[in-house]
Structure formats: C-alpha cells, structure tokens
Protein backbone atom coordinates (compact mmCIF):
# COMPACT_ATOMS: atom_id res chain seq x y z
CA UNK A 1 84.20 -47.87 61.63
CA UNK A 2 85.89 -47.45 58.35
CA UNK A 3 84.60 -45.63 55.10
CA UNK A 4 86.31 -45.24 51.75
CA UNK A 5 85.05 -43.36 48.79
CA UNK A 6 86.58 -43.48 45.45
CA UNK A 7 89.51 -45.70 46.23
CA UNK A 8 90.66 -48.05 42.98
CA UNK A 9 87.48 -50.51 42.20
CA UNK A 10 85.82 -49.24 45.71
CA UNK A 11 82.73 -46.67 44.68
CA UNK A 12 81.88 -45.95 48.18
CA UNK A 13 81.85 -48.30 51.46
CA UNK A 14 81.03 -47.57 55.11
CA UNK A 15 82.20 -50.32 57.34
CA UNK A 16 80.18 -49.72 61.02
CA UNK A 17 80.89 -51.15 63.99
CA UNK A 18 83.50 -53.65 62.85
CA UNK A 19 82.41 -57.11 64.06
CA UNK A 20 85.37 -59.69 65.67
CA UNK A 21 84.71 -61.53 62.62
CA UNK A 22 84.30 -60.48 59.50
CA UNK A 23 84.20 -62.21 56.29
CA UNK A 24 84.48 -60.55 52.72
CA UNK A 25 83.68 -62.47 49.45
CA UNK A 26 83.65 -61.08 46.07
CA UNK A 27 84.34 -61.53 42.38
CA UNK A 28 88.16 -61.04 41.74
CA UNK A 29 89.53 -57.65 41.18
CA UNK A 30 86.24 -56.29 43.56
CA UNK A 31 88.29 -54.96 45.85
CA UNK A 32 88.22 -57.42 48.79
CA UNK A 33 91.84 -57.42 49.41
CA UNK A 34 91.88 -53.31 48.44
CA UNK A 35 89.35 -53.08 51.18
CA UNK A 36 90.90 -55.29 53.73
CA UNK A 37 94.81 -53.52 53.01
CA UNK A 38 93.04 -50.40 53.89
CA UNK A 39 91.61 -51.70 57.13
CA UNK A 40 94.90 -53.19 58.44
CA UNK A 41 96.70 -49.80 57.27
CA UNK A 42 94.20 -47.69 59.21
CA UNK A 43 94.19 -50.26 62.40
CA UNK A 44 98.30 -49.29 62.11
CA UNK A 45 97.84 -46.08 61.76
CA UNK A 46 95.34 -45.70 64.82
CA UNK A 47 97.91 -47.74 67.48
CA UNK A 48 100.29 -45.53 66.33
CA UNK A 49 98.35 -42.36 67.61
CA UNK A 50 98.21 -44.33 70.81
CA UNK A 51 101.79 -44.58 71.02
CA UNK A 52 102.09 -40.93 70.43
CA UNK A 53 99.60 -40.39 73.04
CA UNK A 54 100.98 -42.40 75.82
CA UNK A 55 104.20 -41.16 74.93
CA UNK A 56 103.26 -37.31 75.42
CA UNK A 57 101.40 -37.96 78.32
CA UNK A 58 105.01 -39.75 79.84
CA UNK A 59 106.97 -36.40 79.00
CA UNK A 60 108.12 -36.69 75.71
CA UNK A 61 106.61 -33.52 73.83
CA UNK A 62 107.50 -33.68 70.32
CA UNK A 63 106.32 -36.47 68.09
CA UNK A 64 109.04 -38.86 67.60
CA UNK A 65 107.15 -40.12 64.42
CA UNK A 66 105.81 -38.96 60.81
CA UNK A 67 103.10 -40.83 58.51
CA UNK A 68 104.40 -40.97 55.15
CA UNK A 69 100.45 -42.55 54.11
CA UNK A 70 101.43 -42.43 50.33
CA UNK A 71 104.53 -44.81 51.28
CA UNK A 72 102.31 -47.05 53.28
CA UNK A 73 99.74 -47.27 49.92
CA UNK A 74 102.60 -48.35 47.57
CA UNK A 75 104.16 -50.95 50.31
CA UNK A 76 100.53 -52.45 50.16
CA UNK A 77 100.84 -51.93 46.09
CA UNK A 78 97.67 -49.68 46.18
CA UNK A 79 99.31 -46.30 45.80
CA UNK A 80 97.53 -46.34 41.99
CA UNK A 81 94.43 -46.18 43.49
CA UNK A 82 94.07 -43.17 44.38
CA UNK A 83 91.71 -40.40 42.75
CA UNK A 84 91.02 -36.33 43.76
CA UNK A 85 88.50 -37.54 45.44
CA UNK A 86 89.23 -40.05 47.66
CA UNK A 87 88.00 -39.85 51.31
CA UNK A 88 89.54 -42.87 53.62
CA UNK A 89 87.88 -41.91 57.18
CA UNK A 90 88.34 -44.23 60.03
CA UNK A 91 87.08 -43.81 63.38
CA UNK A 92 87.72 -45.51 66.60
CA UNK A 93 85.92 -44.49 69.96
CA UNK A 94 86.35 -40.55 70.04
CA UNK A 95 89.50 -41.15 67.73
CA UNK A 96 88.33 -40.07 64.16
CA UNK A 97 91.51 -39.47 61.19
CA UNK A 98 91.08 -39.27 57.46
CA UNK A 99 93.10 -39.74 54.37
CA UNK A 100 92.12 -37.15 51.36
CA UNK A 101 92.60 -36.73 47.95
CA UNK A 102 95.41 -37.63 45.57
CA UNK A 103 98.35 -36.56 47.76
CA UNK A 104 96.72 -38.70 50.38
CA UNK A 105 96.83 -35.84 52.80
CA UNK A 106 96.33 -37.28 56.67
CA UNK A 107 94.53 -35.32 59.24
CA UNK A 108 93.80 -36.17 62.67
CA UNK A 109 90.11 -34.87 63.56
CA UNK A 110 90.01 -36.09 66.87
CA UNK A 111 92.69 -36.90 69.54
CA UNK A 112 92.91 -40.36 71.15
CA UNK A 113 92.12 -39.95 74.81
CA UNK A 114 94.11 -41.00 77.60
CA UNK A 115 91.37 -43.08 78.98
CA UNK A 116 90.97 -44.82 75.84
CA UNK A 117 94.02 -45.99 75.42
CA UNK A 118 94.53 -49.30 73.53
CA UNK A 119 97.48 -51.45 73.05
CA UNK A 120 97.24 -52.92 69.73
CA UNK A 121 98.79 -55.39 67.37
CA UNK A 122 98.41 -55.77 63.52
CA UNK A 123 98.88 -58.64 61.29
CA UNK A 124 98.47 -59.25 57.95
CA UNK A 125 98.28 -62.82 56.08
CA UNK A 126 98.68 -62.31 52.69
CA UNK A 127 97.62 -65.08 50.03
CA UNK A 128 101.18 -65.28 48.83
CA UNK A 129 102.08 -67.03 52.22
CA UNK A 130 103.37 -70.16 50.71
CA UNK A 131 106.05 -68.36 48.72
CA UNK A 132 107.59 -68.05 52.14
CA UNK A 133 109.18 -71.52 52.46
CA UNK A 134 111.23 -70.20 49.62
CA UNK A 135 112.47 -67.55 50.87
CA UNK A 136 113.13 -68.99 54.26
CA UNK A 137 115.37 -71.81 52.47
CA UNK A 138 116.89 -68.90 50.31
CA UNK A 139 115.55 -69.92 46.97
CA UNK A 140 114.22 -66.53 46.75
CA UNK A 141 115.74 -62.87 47.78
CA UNK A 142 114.12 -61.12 50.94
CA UNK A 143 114.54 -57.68 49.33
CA UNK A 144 112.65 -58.31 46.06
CA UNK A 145 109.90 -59.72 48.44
CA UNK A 146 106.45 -57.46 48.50
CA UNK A 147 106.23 -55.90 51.81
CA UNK A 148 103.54 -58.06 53.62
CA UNK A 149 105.32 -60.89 52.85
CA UNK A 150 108.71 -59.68 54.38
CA UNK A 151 106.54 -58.54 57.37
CA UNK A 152 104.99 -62.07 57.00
CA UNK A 153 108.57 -63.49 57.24
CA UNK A 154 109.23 -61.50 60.68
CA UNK A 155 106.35 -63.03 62.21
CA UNK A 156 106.99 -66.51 61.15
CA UNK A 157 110.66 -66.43 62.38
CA UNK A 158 109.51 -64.94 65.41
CA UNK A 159 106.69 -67.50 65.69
CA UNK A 160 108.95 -70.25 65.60
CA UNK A 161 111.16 -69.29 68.62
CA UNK A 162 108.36 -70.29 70.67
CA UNK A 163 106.98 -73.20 69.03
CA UNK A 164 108.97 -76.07 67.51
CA UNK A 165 106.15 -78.44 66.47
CA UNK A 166 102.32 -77.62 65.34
CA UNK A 167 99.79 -79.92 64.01
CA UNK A 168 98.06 -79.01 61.15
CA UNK A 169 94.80 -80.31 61.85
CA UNK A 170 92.94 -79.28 58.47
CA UNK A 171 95.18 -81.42 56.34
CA UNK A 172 96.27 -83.97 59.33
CA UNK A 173 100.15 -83.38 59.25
CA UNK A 174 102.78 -82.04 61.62
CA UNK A 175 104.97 -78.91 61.49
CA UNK A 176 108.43 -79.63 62.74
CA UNK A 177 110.97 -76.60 63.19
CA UNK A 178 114.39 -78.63 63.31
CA UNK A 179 117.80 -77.36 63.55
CA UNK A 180 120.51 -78.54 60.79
CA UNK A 181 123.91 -77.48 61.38
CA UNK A 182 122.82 -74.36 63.31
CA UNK A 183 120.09 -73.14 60.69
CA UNK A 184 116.44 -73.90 61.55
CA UNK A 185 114.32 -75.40 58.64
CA UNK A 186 110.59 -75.95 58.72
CA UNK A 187 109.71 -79.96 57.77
CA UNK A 188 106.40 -81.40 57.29
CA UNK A 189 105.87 -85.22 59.01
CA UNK A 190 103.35 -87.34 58.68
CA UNK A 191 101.91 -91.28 57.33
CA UNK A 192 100.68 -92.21 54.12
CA UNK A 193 99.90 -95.75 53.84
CA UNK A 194 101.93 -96.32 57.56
CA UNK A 195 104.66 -95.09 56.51
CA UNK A 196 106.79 -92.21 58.42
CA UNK A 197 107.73 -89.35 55.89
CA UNK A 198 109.39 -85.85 56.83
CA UNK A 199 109.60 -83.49 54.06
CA UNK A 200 111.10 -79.71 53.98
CA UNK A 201 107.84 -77.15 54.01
CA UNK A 202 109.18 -75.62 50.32
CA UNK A 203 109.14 -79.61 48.89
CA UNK A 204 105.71 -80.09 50.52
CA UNK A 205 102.46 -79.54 48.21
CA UNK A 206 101.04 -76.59 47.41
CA UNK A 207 97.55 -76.23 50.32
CA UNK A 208 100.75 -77.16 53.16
CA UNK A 209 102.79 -74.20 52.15
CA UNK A 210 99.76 -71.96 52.13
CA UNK A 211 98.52 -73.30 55.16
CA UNK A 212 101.47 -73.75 57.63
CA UNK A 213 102.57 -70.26 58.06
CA UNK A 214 98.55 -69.08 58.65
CA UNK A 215 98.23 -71.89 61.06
CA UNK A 216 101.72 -71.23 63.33
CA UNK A 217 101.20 -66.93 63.51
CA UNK A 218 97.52 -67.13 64.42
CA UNK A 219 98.01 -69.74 67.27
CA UNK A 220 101.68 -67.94 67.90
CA UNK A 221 98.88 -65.03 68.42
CA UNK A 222 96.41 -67.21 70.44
CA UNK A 223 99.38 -68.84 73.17
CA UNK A 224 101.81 -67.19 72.96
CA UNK A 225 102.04 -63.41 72.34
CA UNK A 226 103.16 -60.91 74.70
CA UNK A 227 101.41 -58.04 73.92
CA UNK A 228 102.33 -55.55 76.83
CA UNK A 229 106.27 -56.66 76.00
CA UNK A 230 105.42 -55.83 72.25
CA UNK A 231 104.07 -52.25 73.12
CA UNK A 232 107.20 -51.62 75.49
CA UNK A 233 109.57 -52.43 72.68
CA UNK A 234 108.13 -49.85 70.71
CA UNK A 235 107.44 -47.09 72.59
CA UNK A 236 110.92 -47.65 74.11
CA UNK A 237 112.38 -47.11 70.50
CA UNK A 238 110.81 -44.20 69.62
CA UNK A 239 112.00 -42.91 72.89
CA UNK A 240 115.85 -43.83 72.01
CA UNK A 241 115.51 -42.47 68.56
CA UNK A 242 114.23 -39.28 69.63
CA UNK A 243 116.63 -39.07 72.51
CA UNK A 244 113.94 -38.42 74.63
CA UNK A 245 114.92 -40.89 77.99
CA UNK A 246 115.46 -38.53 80.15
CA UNK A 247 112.17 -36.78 79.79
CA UNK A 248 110.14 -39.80 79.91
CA UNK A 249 108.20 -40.22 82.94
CA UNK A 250 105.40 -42.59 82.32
CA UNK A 251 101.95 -42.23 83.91
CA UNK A 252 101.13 -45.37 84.14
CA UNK A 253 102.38 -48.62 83.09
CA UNK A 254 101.98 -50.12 79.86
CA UNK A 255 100.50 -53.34 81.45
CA UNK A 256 97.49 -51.42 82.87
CA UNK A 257 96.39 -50.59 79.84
CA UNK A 258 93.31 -52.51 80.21
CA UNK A 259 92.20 -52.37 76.58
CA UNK A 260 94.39 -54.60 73.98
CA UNK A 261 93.73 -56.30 70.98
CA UNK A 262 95.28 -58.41 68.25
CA UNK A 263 93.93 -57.46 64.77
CA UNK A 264 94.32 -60.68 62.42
CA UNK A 265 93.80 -60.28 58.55
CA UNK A 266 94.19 -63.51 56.42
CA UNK A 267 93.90 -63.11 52.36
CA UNK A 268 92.06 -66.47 51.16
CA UNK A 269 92.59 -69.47 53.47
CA UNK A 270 91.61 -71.64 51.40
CA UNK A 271 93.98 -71.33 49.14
CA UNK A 272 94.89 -74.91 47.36
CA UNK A 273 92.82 -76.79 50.34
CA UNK A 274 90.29 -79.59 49.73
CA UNK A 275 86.76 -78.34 50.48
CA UNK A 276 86.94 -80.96 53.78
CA UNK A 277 90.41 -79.74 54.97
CA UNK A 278 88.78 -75.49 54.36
CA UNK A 279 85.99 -76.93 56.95
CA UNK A 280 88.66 -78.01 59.49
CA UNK A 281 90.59 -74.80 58.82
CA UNK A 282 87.65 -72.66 59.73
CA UNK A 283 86.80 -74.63 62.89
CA UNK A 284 90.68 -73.95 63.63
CA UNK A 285 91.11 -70.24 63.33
CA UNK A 286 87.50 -69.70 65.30
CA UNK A 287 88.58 -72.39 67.97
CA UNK A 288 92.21 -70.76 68.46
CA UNK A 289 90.68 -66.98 68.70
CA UNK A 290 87.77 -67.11 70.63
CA UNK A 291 88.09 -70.69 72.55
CA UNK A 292 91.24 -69.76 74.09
CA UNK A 293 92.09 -67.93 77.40
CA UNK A 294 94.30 -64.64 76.93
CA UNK A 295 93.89 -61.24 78.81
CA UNK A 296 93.64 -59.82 75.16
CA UNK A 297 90.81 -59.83 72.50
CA UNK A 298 91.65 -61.15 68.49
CA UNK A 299 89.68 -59.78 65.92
CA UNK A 300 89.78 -62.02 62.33
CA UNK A 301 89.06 -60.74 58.87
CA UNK A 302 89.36 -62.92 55.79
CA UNK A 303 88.74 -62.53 52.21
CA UNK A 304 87.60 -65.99 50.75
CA UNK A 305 85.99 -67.56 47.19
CA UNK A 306 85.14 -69.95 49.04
CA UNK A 307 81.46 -71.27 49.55
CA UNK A 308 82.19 -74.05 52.03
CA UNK A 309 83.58 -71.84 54.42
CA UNK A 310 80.36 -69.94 54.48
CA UNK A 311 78.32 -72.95 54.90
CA UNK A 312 80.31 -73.97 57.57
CA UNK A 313 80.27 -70.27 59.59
CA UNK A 314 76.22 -71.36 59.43
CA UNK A 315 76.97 -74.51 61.57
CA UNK A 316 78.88 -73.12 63.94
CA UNK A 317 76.51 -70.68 64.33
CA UNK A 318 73.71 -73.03 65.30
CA UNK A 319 76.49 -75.06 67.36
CA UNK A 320 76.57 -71.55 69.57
CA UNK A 321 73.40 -71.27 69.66
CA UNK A 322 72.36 -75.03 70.50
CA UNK A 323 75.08 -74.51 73.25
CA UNK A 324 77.43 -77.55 71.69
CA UNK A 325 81.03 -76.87 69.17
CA UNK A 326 82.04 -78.45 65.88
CA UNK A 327 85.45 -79.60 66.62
CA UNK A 328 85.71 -77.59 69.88
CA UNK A 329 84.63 -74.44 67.50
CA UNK A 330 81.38 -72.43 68.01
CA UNK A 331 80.74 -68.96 66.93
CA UNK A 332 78.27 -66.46 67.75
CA UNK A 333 75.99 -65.07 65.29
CA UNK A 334 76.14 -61.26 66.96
CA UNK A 335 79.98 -61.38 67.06
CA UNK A 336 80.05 -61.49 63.11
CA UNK A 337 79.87 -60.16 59.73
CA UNK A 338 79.37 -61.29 56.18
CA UNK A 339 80.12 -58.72 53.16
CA UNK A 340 80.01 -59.35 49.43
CA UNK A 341 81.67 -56.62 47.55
CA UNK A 342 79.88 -56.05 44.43
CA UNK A 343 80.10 -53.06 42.22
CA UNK A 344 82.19 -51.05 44.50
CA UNK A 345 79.94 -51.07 47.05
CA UNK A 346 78.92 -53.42 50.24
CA UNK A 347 75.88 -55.81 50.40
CA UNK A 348 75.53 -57.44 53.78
CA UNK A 349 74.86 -61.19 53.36
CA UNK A 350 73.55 -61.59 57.02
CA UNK A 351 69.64 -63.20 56.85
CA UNK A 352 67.21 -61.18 58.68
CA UNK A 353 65.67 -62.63 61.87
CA UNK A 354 67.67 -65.45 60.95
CA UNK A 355 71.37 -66.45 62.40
CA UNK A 356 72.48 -67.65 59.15
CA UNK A 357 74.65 -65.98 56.71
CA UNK A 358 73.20 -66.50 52.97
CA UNK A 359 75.45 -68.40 50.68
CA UNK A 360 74.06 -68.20 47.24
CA UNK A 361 76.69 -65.13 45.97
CA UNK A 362 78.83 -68.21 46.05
CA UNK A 363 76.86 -71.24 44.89
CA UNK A 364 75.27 -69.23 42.01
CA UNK A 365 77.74 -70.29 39.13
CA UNK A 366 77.32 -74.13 40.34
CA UNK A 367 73.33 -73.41 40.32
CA UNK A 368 74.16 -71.50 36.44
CA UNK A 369 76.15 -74.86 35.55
CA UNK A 370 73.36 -77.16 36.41
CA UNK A 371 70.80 -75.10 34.66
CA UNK A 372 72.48 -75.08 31.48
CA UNK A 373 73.56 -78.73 31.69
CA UNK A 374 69.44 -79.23 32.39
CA UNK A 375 69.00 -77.44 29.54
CA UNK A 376 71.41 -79.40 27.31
CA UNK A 377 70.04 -82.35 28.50
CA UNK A 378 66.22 -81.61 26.93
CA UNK A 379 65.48 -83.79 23.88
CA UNK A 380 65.75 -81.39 20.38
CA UNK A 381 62.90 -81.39 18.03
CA UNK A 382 64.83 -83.83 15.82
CA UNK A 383 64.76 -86.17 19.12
CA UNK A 384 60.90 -85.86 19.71
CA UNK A 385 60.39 -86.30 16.44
C-alpha cells in the first residue's frame, strides 16, 4: 500500500492493496505521473531494504548503503513538491517506511523479515521514450538527458543484447537491431503498398519512436530477464564497495528466494498511436505479462488520456470471464485497478457488482461536444419565425 499527503497537486491518497494492474487517468497536471514517480521510488526504495537485509543476514554488518530521498525527488524532477507536511508512507507485508516533511526525512518503522524476502526489479517508462532514438544515434547528449530517460537508455541497450528483431504488432512493423561498422542502430522494416522499406527508429514517425522502446523492455522483461543474476550483481557490488567479501557468508542462495517480481511503470502508451493501434498495444502489454510463463510475477501501472484503452480493459475483461482472449489477451477483473485522480485525491472507477471499469471521466468532453453542437444545431427564433 502506498499513501501520500500533501505532495505537489496530491491532497491526500491511500493506495491499498496495489492490484497487478493498475491504471491511472486524470486531467493533466493531476498528478498521475507525481503519483506513479512516487510509487516506482518507494518500490526502489523497499528492494533496497531487502538487499540490506539479505546482506546482514550473510555477515556483512554495517550498511553498505545511504538513501539520499531528497536526491531521488529531484532525479524524478519532483523535489518542488514538497511541503512541512508531507507524509509519503509505504508499506509492504510487515515492511512499513515513511518519508516526512520538507527535508524528506526517511524512517524505517518496520524491518523487512528474512522470511519475506523479495527479489525485486523496477522499471520506469517515461512518456519521453521516443526522444531515445536520438540519443542512441547521438543527436542528443546522454548527460543533459532527465534521469528516467538515461535509466530508460540502460535498459534499452541492455534489451537489445538479447533480442535483435521484434514485431511491433500495434502498428504492424518490425524492429531490426543491425550492426553498421561495429555500432548497432535500431531500423524500422516494413511494406507500404508492397514495397520493402527499412528506416532508422529516429527517421521513423512519431507513435514508432514512442512505441518501440515500450514494446522491446516489457517483452525483454517477459522472455528474457534474469532476475536472480540481476539481484547477484547487486548485492555482489555493495559487497566489493564496502570491502565486505570476506565476511560474507550467505544463508541461503539468492535463487531460493521464492518471492520475485518485476514492477513495470509506463507514462502514456498511447502516445501519438491511432485509437486501433492503442487497442493492439493494450492486448500486447496484458498478453506479454500475464500470458507468458516465467518463475517471476510483473506488475503494470500506466498513466493514460486515453478512453479507448479503457474500453478495451472492459473486453478483455469479459474475454476472462467468458473463458476466450482478444488477440491471445484476457485479463481478470480481480487482478485490477482503475483510478481517476481528481482534485488531489483518488476516485475508483471500478463498477460495483459489475466487472467493468466506467469510462465516462474520459468520454465526457466528446459527450460536452455533441451537446453543444445539438444545441447549435436548434433553429433560432428568427428561423421559426
């Protein structure tokens, strides 16, 4: 669970029990993408703690690790947000931290318990993904990059050591990683009108540079992640940095952790899609993270505008529950949750003894337009007369 008081446009929100999926919508500047930064910096924050644990409980006594929180808020650009009274509290199993005031002060309440140990991966899509074909063809400098989009970067490039070629379903092209005099480049190949074409990903248009790098890290996270490797890496780094080898004596191996997880969090798919190719995008990301075998779970949480998306979570609810799949993509009803932030606050768009998600915080300006152009459209007295 997550709850944040006072926290830039956020009044007060209490996020409970954290469904797999989770959708946020809201007017812009609400604080979707506020609340959902906060979210993946508290997810962080808690696998963290269970590196710490698992590290003292392999011999290595002192911490070989600080939180500098008020760095983390101004890497996410957020740092402005905070007010004397701010309360970020986030709470996992027994594990319960919190994040206070204008200094951001961090205090652990409650310990992460050895039983509960969980390995766990973060990663954060951020809706200035299709900047990154410039910056991978150096149009643009890494260092002046915001800080989800250099992490962004690392994920791609380490995406793309494992897979070579993706098709984009959602807009029917190809992803091509092809090597030119030792460099890789990313190219987009496909037919228009029969004809072959193969493009570089920063000349393609605008929805393929959004959508390519989304597509390649979430099913880099669905095939082919090592999770287990990942946690090794890191705890053996913090062990080398702390000069701690010869004390560490692990317990048990990271491997038997039997609890691990891949948090995904994707800022506005839809960005510059069609509304046909957003329908084939959402059957995508539910098909690759909960239609695919793994011995780890994925969570997904996305911010969107966007009302076909919504509309389309409804049929893939009633595909789950009719026992059939849109695309090979079904999702259940109980496994997710539906959020419009609105004044700072949370309204839960979930129908009651329904499994349908209601839609109309979305549709309402098209309903407004047609209501004014029925209006317009009624004969004037000069008419009638």
């Amino acid at each position: 669970s997550l709850y944040i008081k006072d926290f830039g446009p956020i009044k007060e929100i209490f996020f409970d029990d954290i469904k797999p999926l989770t959708v946020i919508i809201g007017q812009s500047g609400s604080g979707k993408s506020t609340l959902m930064k906060v979210l993946a910096l508290t997810r962080w924050i808690y696998k963290m703690l269970n590196i710490r644990v698992y590290l003292q409980t392999a011999g290595v006594k002192e911490s070989p690790f600080k939180f500098y929180i008020k760095r983390y808020l101004s890497d996410d650009g957020i740092l402005d947000y905070l007010h004397e009274n701010t309360l970020i509290v986030y709470t996992h199993d027994e594990t319960k931290f919190e994040i206070r005031g204008m200094k951001a002060e961090f205090r652990q309440i409650t310990q992460v318990s050895y039983e509960n140990l969980c390995l766990e991966k973060i990663s954060f899509i951020t809706e200035k993904r299709n900047v990154l074909s410039d910056l991978m063809a150096l149009t643009m400098k890494e260092k002046t990059a915001p800080f989800y989009l250099k992490e962004l970067l690392s994920e791609y490039q380490t995406a793309i050591k494992y897979i070579k070629a993706l098709d984009l379903e959602a807009v029917g092209v190809k992803l091509e990683i092809k090597k030119v005099n030792g460099v890789e480049y990313s190219y987009i190949s496909g037919h228009d009108d029969g004809r072959e074409y193969s493009v570089r990903l920063e000349d393609a248009s605008s929805g393929i540079q959004s959508m390519a790098p989304l597509n390649l890290i979430v099913h880099y996270y669905a095939h082919y992640f090592n999770l287990v490797e990942s946690f090794n890496k890191a705890v053996f780094r913090y062990v080398m940095e702390g000069d701690s080898l010869k004390d560490f004596h692990p317990a048990q191996n990271v491997g038997d952790i039997p609890r691990k997880r891949v948090d995904i969090h994707i800022e506005e798919p839809e960005v510059c899609l069609f509304p046909d190719n957003q329908l084939r995008l959402m059957n995508q990301l539910v098909r690759e993270c909960w239609n695919t075998d793994r011995d780890y779970d994925i969570t997904l949480m996305i911010t969107t505008h966007s009302p076909y998306l919504l509309n389309q979570l409804n049929l893939l609810f009633k595909a789950y529950d009719m026992g059939t799949d849109i695309e090979g993509a079904k999702m259940n009803y109980d496994q997710t949750d539906v959020y419009a932030v609105e004044n700072g606050t949370l309204l839960n768009l979930k129908v009651e003894n329904a499994h349908l998600v209601n839609p109309e915080f979305l549709s309402a300006p098209v309903d407004h337009i047609y209501a004014q152009y029925e209006e317009l459209s009624k004969p004037t007295r000069d008419e009638n007369q």
